[in-house]
C-alpha atoms as a PDB file:
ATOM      1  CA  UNK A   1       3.804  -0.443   9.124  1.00  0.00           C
ATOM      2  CA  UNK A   2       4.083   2.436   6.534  1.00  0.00           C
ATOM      3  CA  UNK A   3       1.430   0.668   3.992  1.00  0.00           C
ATOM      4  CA  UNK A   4      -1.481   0.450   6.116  1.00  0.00           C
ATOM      5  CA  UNK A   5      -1.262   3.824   7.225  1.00  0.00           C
ATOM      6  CA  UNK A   6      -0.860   5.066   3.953  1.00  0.00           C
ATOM      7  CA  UNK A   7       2.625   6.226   3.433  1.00  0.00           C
ATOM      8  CA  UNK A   8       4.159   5.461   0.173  1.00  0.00           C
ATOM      9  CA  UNK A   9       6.820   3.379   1.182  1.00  0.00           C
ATOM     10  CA  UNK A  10       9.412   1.371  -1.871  1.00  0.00           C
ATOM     11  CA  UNK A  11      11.262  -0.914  -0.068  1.00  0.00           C
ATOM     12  CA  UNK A  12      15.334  -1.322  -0.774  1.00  0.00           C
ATOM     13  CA  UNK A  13      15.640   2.258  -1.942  1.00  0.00           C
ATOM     14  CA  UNK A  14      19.332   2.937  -2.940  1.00  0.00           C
ATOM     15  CA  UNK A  15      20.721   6.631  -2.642  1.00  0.00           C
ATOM     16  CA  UNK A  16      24.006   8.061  -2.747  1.00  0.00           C
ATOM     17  CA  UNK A  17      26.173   9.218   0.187  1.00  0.00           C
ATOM     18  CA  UNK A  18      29.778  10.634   0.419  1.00  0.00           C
ATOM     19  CA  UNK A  19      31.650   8.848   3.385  1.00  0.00           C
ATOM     20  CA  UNK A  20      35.478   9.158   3.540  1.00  0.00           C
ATOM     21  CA  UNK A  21      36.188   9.983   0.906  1.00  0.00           C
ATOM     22  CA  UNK A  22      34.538   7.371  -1.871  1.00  0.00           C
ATOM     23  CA  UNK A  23      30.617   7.668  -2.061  1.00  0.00           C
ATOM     24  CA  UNK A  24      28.511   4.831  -0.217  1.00  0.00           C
ATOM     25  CA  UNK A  25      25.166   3.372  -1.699  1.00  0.00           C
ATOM     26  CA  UNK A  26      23.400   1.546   1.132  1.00  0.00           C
ATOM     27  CA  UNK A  27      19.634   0.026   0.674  1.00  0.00           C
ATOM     28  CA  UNK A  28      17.048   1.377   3.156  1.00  0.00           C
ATOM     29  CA  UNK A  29      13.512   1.037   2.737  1.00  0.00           C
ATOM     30  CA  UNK A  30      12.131   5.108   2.208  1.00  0.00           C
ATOM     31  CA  UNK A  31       8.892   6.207   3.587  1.00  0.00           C
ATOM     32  CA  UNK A  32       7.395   9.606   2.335  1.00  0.00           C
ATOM     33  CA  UNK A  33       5.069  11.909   4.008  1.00  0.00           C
ATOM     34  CA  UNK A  34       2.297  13.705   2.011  1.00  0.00           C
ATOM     35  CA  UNK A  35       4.206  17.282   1.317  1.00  0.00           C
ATOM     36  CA  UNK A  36       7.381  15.629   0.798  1.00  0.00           C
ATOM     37  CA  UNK A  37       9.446  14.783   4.075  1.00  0.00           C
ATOM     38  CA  UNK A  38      11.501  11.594   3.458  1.00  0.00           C
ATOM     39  CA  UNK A  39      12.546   9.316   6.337  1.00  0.00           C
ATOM     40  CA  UNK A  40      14.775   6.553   5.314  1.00  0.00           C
ATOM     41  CA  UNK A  41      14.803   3.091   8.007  1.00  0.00           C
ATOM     42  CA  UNK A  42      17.332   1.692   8.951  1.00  0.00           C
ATOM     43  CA  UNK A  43      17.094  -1.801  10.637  1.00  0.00           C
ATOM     44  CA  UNK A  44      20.803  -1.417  11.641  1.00  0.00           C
ATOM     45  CA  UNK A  45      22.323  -1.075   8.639  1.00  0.00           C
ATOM     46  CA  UNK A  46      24.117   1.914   9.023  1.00  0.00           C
ATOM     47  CA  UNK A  47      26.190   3.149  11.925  1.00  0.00           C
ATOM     48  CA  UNK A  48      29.331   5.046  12.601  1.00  0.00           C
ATOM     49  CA  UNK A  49      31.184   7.639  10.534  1.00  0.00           C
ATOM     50  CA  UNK A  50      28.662   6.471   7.806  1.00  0.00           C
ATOM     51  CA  UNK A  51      25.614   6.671   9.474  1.00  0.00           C
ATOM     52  CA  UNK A  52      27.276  10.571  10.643  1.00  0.00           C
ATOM     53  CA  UNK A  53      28.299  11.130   6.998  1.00  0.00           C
ATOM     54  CA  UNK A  54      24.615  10.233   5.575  1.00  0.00           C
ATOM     55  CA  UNK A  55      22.695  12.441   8.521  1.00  0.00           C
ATOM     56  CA  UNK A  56      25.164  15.315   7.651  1.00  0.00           C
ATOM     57  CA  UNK A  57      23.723  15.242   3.896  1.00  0.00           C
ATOM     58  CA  UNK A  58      20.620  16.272   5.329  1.00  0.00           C
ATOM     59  CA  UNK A  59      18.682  13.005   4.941  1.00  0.00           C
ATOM     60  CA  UNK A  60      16.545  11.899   8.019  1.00  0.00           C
ATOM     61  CA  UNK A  61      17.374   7.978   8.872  1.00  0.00           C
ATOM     62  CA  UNK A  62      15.168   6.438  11.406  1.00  0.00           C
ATOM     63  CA  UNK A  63      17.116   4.048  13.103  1.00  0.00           C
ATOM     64  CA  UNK A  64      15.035   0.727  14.087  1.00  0.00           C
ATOM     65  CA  UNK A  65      16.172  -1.834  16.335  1.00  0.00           C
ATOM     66  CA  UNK A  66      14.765  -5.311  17.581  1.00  0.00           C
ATOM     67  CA  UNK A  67      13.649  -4.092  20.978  1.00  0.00           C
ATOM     68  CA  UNK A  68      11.145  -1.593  19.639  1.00  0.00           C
ATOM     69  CA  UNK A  69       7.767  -2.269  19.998  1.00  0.00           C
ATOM     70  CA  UNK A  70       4.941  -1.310  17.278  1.00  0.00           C
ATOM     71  CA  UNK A  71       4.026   1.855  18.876  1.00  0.00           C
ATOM     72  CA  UNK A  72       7.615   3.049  19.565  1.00  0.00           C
ATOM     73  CA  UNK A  73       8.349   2.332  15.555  1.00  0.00           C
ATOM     74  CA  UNK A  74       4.696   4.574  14.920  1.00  0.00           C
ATOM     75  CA  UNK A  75       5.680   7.323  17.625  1.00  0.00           C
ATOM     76  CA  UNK A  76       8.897   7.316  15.776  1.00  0.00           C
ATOM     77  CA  UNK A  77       8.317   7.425  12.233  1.00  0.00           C
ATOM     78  CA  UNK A  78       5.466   9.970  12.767  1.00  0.00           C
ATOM     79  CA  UNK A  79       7.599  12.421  14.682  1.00  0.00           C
ATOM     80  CA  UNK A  80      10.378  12.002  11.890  1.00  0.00           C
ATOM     81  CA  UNK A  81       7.884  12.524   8.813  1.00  0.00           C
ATOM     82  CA  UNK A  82       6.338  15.455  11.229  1.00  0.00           C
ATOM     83  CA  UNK A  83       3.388  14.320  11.034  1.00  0.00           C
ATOM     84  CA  UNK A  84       0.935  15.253  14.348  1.00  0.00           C
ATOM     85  CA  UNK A  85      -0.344  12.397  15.845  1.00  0.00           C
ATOM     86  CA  UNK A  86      -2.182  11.855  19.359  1.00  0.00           C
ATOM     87  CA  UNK A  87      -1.308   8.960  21.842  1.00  0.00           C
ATOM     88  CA  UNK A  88      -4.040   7.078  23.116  1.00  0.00           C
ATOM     89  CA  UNK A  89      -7.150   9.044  21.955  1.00  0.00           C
ATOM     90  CA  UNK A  90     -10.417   9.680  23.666  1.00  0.00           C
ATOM     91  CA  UNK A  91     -14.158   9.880  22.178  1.00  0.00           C
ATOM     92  CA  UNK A  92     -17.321   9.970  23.294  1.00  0.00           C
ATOM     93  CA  UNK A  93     -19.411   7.391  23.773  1.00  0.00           C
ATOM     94  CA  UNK A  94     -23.019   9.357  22.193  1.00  0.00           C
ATOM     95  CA  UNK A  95     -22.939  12.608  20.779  1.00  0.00           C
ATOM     96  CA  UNK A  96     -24.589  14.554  24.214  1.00  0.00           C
ATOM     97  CA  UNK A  97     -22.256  16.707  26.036  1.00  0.00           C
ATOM     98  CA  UNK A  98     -19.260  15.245  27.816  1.00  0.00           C
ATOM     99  CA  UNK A  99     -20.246  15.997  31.450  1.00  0.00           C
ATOM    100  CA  UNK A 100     -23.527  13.618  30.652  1.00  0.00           C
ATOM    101  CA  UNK A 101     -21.432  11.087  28.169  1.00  0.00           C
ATOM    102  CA  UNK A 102     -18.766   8.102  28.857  1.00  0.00           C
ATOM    103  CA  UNK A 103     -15.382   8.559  27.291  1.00  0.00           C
ATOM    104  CA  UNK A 104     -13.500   5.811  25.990  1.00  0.00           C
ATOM    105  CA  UNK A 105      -9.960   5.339  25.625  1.00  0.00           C
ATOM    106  CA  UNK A 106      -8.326   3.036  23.210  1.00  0.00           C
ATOM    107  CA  UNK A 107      -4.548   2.510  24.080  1.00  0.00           C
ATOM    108  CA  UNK A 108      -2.571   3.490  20.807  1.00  0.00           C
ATOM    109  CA  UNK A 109      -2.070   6.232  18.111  1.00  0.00           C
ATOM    110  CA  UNK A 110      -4.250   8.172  16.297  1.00  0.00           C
ATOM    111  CA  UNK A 111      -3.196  10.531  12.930  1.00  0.00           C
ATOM    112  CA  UNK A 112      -5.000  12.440  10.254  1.00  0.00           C
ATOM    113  CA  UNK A 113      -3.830  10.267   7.422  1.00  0.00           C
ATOM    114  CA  UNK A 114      -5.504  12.372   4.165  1.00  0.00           C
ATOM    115  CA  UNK A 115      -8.555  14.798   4.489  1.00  0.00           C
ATOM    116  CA  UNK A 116     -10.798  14.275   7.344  1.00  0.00           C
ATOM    117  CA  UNK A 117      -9.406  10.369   7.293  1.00  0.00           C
ATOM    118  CA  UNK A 118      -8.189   9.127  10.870  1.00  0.00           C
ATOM    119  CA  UNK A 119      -6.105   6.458  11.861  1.00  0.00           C
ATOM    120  CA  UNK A 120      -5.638   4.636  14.692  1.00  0.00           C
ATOM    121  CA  UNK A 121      -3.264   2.200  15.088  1.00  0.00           C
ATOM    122  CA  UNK A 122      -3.246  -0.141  18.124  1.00  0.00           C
ATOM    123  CA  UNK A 123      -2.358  -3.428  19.805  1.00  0.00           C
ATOM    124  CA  UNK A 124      -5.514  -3.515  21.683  1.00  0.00           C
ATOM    125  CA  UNK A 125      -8.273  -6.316  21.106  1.00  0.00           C
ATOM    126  CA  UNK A 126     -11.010  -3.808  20.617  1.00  0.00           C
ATOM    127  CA  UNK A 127     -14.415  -5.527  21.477  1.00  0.00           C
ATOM    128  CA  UNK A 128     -17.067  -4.767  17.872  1.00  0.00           C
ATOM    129  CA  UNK A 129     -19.173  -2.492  19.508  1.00  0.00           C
ATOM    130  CA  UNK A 130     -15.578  -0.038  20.543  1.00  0.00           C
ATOM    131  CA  UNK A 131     -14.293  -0.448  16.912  1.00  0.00           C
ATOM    132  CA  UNK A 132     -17.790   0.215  15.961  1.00  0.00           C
ATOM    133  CA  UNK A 133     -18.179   3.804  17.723  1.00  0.00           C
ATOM    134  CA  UNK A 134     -14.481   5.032  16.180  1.00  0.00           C
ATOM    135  CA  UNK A 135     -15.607   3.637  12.481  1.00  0.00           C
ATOM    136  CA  UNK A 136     -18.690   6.280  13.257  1.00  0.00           C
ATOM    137  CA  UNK A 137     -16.114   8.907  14.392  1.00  0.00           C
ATOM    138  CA  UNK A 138     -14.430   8.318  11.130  1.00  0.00           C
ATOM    139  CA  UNK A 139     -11.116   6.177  12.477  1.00  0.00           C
ATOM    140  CA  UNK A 140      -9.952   3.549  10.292  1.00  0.00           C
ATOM    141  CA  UNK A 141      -8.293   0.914  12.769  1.00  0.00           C
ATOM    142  CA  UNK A 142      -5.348  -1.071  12.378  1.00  0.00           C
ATOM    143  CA  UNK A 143      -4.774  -3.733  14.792  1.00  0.00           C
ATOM    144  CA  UNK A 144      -0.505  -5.165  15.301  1.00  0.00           C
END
């Protein structure tokens, strides 16, 4: 999920960890926000006293499991890199003023990704002509 949206993301990333004593290197694939935040996932991995021990070292470990759905994983990971994001954004349909325009709604996420780039991310089958009016709001779309 972390490539298409852009965050630099080098999978089976060892780091160091004390736990009871000896120090623990687990593998956990790191994702990295633009200004530095460093969320490492863990796809259930770690728990315990070492997942305790690791969190107390001040690194941020998003725990995934099997139940989560796309959107909970995005919600998630967003929130931990604090990045902003919006859930299920609205445009307009023309560019007139909104009491004489039709808003649409697509059902997923939608985050600055670098400049004035926008991302949405959705499990929505978009018909061409919806896709078509975010491409000319400037959204990039990525479809799970």
């Amino acid at each position: 999920i972390a490539t298409p949206m852009g965050l630099p993301s080098p999978p089976n990333t060892t780091f160091s960890s004390p736990y009871a004593g000896p120090r623990v290197q687990p593998d956990a694939d790191l994702v990295a926000a633009p200004g530095g935040a460093d969320v490492f996932g863990d796809f259930g991995a770690l728990y315990g006293d070492a997942l305790t021990a690791i969190k107390a070292t001040g690194l941020t470990v998003l725990q995934i499991t099997t139940e989560e759905s796309y959107a909970d994983i995005v919600r998630k990971l967003l929130a931990a890199l604090g990045l902003v994001y919006e859930q299920n954004p609205t445009i307009l349909a023309a560019q007139r003023p909104p009491d004489y325009n039709t808003q649409i709604t697509v059902a997923g996420i939608a985050y600055m990704k670098s400049g004035d780039e926008r991302l949405l991310l959705s499990g929505a089958t978009l018909p061409a002509a919806v896709s078509d009016l975010f491409y000319a709001r400037g959204y990039n779309l990525v479809v799970w």
